[in-house]
Each structure stands twice: as C-alpha cells, then as structure tokens.
Protein backbone atom coordinates (compact mmCIF):
# COMPACT_ATOMS: atom_id res chain seq x y z
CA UNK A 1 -14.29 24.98 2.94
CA UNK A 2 -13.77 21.57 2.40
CA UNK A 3 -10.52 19.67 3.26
CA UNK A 4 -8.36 19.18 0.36
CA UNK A 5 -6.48 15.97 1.51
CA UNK A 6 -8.10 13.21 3.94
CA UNK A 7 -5.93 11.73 6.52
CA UNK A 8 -6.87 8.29 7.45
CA UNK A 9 -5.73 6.97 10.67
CA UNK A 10 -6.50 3.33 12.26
CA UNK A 11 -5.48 3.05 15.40
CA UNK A 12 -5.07 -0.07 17.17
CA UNK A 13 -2.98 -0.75 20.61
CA UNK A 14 -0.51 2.43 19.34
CA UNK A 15 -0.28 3.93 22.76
CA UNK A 16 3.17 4.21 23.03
CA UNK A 17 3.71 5.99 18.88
CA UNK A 18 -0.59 8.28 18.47
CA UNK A 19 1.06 11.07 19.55
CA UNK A 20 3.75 11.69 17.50
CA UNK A 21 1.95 9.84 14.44
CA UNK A 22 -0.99 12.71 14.90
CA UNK A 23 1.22 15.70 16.40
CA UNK A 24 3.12 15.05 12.37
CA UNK A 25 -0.61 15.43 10.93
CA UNK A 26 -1.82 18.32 13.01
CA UNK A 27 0.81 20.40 11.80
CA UNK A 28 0.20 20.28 8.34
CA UNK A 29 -0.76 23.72 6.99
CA UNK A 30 -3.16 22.66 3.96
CA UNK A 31 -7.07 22.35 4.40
CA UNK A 32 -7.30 18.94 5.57
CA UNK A 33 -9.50 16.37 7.92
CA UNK A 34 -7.67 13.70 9.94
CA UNK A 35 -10.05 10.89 10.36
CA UNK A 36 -9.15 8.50 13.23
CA UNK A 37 -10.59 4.80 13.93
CA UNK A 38 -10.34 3.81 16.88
CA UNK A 39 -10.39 0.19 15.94
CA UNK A 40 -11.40 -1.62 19.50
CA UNK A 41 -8.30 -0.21 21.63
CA UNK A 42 -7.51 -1.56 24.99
CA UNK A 43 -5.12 0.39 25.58
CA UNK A 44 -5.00 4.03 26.05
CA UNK A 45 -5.01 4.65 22.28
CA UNK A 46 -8.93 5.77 22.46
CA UNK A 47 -8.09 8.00 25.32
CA UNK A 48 -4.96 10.02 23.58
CA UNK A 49 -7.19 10.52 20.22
CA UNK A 50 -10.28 11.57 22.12
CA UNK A 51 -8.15 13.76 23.46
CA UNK A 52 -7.02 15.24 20.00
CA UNK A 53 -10.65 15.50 18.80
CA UNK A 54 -11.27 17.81 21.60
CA UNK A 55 -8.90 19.79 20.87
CA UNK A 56 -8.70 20.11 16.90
CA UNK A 57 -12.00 20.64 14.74
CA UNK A 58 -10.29 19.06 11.79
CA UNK A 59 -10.75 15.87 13.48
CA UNK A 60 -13.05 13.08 12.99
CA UNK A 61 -13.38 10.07 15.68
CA UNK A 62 -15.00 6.95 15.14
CA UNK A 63 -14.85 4.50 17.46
CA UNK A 64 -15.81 0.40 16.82
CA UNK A 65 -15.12 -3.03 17.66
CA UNK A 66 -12.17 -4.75 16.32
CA UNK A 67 -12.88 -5.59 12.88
CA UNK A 68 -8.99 -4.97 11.61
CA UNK A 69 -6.86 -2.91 9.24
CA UNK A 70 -8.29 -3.13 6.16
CA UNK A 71 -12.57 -2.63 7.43
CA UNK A 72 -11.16 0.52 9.32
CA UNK A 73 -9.20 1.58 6.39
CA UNK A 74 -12.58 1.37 4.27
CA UNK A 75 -14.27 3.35 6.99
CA UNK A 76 -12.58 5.99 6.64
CA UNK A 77 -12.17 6.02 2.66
CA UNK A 78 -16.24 5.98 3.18
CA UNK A 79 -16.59 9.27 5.61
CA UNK A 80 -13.29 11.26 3.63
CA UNK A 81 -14.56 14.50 2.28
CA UNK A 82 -10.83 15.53 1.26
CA UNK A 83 -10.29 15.81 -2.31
CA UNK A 84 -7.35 13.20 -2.20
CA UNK A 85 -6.62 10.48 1.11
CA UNK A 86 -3.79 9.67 2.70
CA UNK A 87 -3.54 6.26 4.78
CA UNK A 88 -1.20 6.53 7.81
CA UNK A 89 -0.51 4.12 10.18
CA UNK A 90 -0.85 5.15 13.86
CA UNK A 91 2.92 3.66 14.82
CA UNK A 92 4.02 5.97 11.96
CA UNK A 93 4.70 9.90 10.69
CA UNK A 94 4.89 12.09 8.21
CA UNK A 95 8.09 13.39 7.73
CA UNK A 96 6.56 15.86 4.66
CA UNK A 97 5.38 19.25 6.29
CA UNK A 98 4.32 21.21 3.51
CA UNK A 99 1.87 18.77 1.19
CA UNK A 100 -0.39 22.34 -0.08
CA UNK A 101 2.99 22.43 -2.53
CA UNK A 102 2.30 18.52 -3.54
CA UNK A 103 -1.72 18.48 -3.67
CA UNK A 104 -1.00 21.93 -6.36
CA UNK A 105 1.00 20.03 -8.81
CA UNK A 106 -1.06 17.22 -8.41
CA UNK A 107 -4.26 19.25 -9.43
CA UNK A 108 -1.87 20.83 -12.31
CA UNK A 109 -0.59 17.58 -13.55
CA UNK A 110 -4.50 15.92 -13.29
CA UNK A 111 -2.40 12.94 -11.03
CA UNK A 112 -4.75 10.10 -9.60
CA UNK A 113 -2.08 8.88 -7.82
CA UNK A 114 0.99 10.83 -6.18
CA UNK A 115 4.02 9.05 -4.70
CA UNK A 116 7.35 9.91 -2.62
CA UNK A 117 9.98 8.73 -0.86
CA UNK A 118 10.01 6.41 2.37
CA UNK A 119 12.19 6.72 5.59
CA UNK A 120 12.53 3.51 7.31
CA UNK A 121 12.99 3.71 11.46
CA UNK A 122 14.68 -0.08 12.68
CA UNK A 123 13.11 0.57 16.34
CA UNK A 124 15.34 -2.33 17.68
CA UNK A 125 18.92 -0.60 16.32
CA UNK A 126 18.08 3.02 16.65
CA UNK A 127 18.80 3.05 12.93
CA UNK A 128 17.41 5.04 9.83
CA UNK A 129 17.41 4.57 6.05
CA UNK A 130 15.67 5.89 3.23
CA UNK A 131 13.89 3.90 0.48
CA UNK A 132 15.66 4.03 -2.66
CA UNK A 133 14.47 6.58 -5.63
CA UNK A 134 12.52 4.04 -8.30
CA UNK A 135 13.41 6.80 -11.03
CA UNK A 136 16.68 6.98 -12.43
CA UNK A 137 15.74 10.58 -14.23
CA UNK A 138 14.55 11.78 -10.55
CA UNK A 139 18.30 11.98 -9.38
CA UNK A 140 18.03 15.91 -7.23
CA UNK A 141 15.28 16.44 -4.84
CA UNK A 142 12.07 17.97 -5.88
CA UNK A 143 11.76 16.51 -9.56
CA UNK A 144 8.89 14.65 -10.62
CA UNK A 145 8.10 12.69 -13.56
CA UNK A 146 4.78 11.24 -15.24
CA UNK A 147 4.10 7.64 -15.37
CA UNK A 148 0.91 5.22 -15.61
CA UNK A 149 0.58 2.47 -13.80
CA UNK A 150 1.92 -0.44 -16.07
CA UNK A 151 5.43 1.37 -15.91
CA UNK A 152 5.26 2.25 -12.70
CA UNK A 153 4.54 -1.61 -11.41
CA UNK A 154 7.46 -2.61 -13.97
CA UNK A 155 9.81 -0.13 -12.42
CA UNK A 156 8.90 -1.40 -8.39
CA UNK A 157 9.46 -5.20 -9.42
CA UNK A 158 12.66 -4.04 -10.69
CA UNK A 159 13.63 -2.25 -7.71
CA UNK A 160 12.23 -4.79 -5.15
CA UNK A 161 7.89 -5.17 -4.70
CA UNK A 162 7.04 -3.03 -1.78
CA UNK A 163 3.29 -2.74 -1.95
CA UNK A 164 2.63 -0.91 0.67
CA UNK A 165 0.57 2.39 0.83
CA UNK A 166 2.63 4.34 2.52
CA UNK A 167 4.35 6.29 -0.44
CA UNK A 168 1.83 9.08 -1.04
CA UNK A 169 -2.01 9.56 -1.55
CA UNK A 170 -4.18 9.06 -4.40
CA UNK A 171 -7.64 10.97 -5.27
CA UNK A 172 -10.43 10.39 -4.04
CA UNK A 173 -12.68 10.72 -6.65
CA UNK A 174 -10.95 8.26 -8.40
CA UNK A 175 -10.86 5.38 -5.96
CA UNK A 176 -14.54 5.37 -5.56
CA UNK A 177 -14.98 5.62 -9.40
CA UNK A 178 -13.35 2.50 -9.42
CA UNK A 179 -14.58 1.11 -6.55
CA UNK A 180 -11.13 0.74 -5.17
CA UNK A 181 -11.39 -0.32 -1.11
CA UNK A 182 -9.05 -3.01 0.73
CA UNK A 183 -9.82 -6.55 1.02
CA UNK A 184 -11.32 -6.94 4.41
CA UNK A 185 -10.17 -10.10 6.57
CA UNK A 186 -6.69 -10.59 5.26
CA UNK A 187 -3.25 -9.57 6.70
CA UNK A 188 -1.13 -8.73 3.29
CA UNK A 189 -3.76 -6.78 1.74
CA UNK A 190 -1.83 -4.06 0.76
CA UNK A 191 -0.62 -5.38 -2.49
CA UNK A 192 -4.45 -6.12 -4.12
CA UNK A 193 -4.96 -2.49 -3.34
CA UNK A 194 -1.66 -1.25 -4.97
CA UNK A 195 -2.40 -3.62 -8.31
CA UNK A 196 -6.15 -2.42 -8.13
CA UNK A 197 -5.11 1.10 -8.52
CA UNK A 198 -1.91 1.13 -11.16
CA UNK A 199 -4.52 -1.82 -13.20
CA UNK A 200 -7.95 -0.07 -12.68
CA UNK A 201 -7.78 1.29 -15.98
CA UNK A 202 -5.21 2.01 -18.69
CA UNK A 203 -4.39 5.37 -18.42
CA UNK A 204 -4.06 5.45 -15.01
CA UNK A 205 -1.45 9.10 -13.98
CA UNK A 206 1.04 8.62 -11.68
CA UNK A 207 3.44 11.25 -10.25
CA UNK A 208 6.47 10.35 -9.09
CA UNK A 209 9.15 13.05 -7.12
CA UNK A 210 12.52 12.38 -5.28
CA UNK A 211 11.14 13.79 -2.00
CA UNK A 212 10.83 12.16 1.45
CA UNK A 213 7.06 11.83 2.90
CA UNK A 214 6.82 9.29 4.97
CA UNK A 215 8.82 7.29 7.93
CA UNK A 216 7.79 3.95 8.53
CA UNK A 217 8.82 2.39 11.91
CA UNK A 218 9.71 -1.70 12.34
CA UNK A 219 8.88 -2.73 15.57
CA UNK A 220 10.41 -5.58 17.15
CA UNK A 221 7.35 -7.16 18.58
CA UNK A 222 5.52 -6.94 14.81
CA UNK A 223 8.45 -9.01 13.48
CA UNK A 224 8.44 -11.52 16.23
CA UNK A 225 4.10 -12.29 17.12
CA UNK A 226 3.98 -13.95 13.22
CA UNK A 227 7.07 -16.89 14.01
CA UNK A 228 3.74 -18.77 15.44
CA UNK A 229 0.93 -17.91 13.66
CA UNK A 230 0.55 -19.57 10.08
CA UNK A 231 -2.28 -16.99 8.94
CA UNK A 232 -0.19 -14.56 7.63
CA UNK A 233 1.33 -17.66 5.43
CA UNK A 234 -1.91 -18.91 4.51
CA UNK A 235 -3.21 -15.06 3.61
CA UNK A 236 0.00 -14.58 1.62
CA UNK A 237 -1.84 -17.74 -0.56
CA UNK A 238 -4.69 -16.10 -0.72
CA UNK A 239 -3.60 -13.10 -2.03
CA UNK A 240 -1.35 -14.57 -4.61
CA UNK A 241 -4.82 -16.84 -6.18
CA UNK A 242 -6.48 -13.70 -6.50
CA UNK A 243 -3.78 -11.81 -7.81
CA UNK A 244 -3.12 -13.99 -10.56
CA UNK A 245 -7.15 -14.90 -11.07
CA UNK A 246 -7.74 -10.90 -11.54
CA UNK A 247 -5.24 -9.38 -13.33
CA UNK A 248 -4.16 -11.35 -16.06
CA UNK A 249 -7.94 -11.27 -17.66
CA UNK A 250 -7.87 -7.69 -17.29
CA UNK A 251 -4.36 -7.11 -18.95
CA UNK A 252 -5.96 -9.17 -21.64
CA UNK A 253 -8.54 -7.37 -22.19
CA UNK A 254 -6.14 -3.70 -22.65
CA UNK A 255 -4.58 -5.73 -25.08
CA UNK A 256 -7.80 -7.05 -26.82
CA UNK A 257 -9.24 -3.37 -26.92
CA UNK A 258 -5.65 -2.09 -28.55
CA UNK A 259 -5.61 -4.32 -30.85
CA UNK A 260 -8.98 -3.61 -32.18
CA UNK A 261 -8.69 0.03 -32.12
CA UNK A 262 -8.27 1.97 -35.09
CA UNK A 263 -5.03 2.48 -35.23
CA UNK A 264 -3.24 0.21 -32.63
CA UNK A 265 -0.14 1.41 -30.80
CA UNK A 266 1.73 -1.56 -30.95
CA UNK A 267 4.19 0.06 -27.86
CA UNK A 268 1.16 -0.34 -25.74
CA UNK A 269 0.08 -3.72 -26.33
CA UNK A 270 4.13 -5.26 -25.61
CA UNK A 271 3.90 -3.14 -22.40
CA UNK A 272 0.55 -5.14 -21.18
CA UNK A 273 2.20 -8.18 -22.25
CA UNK A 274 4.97 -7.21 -20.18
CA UNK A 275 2.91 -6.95 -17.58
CA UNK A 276 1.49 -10.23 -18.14
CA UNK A 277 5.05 -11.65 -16.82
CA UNK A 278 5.09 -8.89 -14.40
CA UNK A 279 1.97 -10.34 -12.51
CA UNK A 280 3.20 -13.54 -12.30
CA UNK A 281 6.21 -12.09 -10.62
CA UNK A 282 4.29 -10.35 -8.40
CA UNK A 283 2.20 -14.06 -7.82
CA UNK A 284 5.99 -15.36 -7.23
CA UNK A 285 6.94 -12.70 -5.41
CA UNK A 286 3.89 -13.10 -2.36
CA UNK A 287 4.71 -17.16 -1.93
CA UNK A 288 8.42 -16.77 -1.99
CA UNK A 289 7.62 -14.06 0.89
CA UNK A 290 5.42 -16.91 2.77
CA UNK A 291 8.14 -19.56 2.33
CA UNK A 292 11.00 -17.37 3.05
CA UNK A 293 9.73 -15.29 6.56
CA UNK A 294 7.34 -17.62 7.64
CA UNK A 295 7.32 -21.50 6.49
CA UNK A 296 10.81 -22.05 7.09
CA UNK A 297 10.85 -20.72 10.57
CA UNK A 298 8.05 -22.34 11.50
CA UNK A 299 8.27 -25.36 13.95
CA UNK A 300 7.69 -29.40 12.14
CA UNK A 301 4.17 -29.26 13.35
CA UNK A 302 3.24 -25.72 11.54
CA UNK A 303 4.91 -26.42 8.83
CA UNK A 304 3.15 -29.75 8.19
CA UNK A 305 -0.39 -27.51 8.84
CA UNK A 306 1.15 -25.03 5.89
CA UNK A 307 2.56 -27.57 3.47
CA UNK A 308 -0.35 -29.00 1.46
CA UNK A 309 -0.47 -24.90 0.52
CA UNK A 310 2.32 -25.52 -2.23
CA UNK A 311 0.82 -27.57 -4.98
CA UNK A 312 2.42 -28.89 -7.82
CA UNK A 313 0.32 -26.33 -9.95
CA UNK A 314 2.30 -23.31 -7.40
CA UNK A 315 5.55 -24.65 -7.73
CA UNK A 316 5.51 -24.76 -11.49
CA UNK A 317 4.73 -21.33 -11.51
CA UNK A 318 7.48 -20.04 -9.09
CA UNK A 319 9.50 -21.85 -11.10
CA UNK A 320 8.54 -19.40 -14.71
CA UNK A 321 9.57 -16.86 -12.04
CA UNK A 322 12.69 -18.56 -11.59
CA UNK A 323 12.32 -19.34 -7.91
CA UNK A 324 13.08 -22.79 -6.66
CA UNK A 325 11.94 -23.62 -2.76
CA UNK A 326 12.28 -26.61 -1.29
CA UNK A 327 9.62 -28.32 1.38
C-alpha cells in the first residue's frame, strides 16, 4: 500500500534533537514514509538515522554531500511516494499524533494545502508559546474553515508574515503539477515557496483548523552564527527582487483573465488587486527583516559591505509600505 503522507526530513549536524524529531514521526499511526537526508553530517546525525532505517521499513535514507536545506528538501519532494508531504526539520517535532483524522478531511474537502497551529520551544528560557489562530471564526479546537490562497496570504500579513513551512503539508500531486520545489542556494527560501503555492493558480484550497501540529525549537546558537555573516542579509535581497519580479505579473494576469471572462466577478478582481499591495508588503516585509536582525547589528565594516544593497529605487518602495530605515 502506498504511504498516504511523505515525511521529509533533512538532517544536518542535529545530533543532539534526530531522536526525538523522528521518535514524533515513527509514532504516527497513518500509512506513511519518512524520508531522511542525511545532508553531509559530521556529526553523529548519519549514525542515529542509519540506525532508524534499520529498524523501521517505512524509512528511506539518502545520504549526500552538503548541498543545503533547500537541494535536500527537493530531494526528497523528488523520491515522496505519499499522497501529500510534510517538511520537518530534524531540530524539530510533531506535536500532532493522529494526522489519518487530518489527511481524511483533507481528501473530503479536495484541500491542496492543509495548515495548523505552531508551538514555539525558546531553548535558551525553557519557555513555550503557541502561534496565534490566523482565523477569527476558528475560535474552539478542531474547526476548520476553507480559504484560497489570496485570503489566506492577506490574513498572515495581517497577523504578522511567518513563511515558514512548518504549519501543515500540502499534496503532492499538486506541487509537482506546478512545479513547486525550493530555491536552491539561498538561506530565506521559505517565503518563495509559501507565495509559489497560495499564487500558483487562482483557485488554490486551503484548509485551515485551530489545532496544534507542530513545535518549532529556537536555538541559541542559530540566533547568534548570523551577527557575522552578511549572506543571510544579502539573500533576504535576493528574495525580495524576485518576489516582487514574479508575482505582481502573475496577479495581473488573474485580473486580466477576470476581466475578460464572461461574466466577471468583480469581488475577485479587488481581491488580486489587494494582493497587488499585499506583495509589496511582503517585498517590505523581507528588507525590513535584513535591516532590522542583521544590518544594524552588524559591525562598521559589514555594514559598509551591505549598504550599497539599499538603493534609492528600495527605499522608495519600503516607504509605499510605510517603513522608514535609516543607513
């Protein structure tokens, strides 16, 4: 039988958290396949999940030179046989036990994309909190509600842009319909991958329920290594040229094809122009993040190498946003 959800696992240096990340994916009662990449260890992380392929058939190792997140992310989007993936990341766990329950109303409800609740772990502090609810209708645990992507992007820039995949699992048939993968070679990739699959098309169906999945742990030393490295800065730029290169052409074009249908829903058309505003935001959103937790606690001589970055053209922009920096 094949799996019906894919677990995909790259594991890098995560000696210290595999265990419990995989022990919280072994568990799981539904058909599934947890698919590990062993992405050029030196640690004992290749050990501890050769040692969990021996021992669980569900399991699929591959093992390769560093190549980072996002190329052994694609990997295993490439070998998934699960009707639906799940991305995990190895210093993380699922706090969801029963996702048979989830992956039925999301075959019900013909979802492409599923999302839940986060639990945050503050490693440093010993301290947990959970995400806040995006939905105001979704105020008891277990309801769900039906969105598309537009909305749903609308509703996270109102709560606060967290792009991050962690929230739930999408199908997989529709990722590789829309030839949906991460951008390889860049360290804030997660939010071209979110935008990819709420913008893909215009229908896109989203489910939404007030239920806790997933706890993400901050680690002290992941906050700290960036203080002197400017790449995460200068891939935060990247990300926000293609962002607003992409999506604004496409939006265009949803409102284009609305406007010449038959009978044009004129609701749909003000929500793409909406979204317009709401990419720019985003855009906004990506270089206030590199000027906020990185430029300004760089030393002089970084933030002379990082400077030439914001143009006059950038700073205009932040500035329809409504953020104002200062070099």
């Amino acid at each position: 039988m094949l799996p019906r959800i894919s677990f995909i696992v790259p594991v890098y240096n995560v000696e210290k958290y595999l265990r419990e990340c995989l022990d919280s994916l072994v568990c799981q009662s539904v058909e599934k396949e947890i698919i590990i990449i062993n992405d050029g260890s030196t640690d004992s992380s290749g050990q501890i999940a050769q040692e969990y392929f021996d021992r669980y058939p569900f399991i699929t190792l591959i093992h390769q030179h560093n190549k980072g997140l996002s190329a052994a992310r694609n990997i295993g989007l490439k070998n998934a046989k699960g009707d639906y993936v799940y991305f995990i990341d190895s210093d993380d766990y699922l706090i969801e036990r029963d996702f048979s329950v989830l992956i039925k109303l999301a075959d019900q409800e013909q979802a492409d994309m599923f999302f839940g609740g986060r639990r945050h772990f503050i490693e440093v502090e010993n301290r947990y909190f959970d995400d806040k609810i995006l939905s105001p209708r979704l105020s008891y645990p277990n309801m769900y509600e039906i969105l598309d992507g537009v909305t749903h992007l609308h509703r996270m820039l109102d709560y606060s842009w967290e792009p991050n995949v962690h929230f739930g699992f999408c199908r997989t048939a529709f990722l590789r319909q829309y030839d949906i993968e991460f951008p390889e070679g860049l360290k804030a990739e997660d939010g071209l991958f979110r935008l990819d699959t709420l913008l893909c098309k215009p229908d896109v169906r989203i489910i939404e329920v007030n239920r806790m999945f997933y706890c993400y742990r901050h680690r002290e030393n992941s906050i700290m290594t960036t203080i002197n490295d400017t790449s995460l800065c200068e891939d935060l730029f990247k990300v926000a040229e293609m962002i607003i290169e992409k999506y604004p052409p496409l939006l265009d074009k949803y409102i284009t094809d609305q406007q010449n249908a038959l009978s044009p829903n004129q609701s749909l058309i003000e929500k793409y122009k909406q979204a317009h505003i709401d990419i720019v935001r985003v855009y906004a959103i990506h270089i206030k993040v590199a000027y906020e937790k990185q430029y300004l606690k760089y030393s002089d001589e970084l933030k002379a190498r990082v400077k030439p970055l914001f143009t006059s053209k950038i700073i205009n922009l932040l500035a329809t946003a409504n953020i104002d920096i200062k070099l």
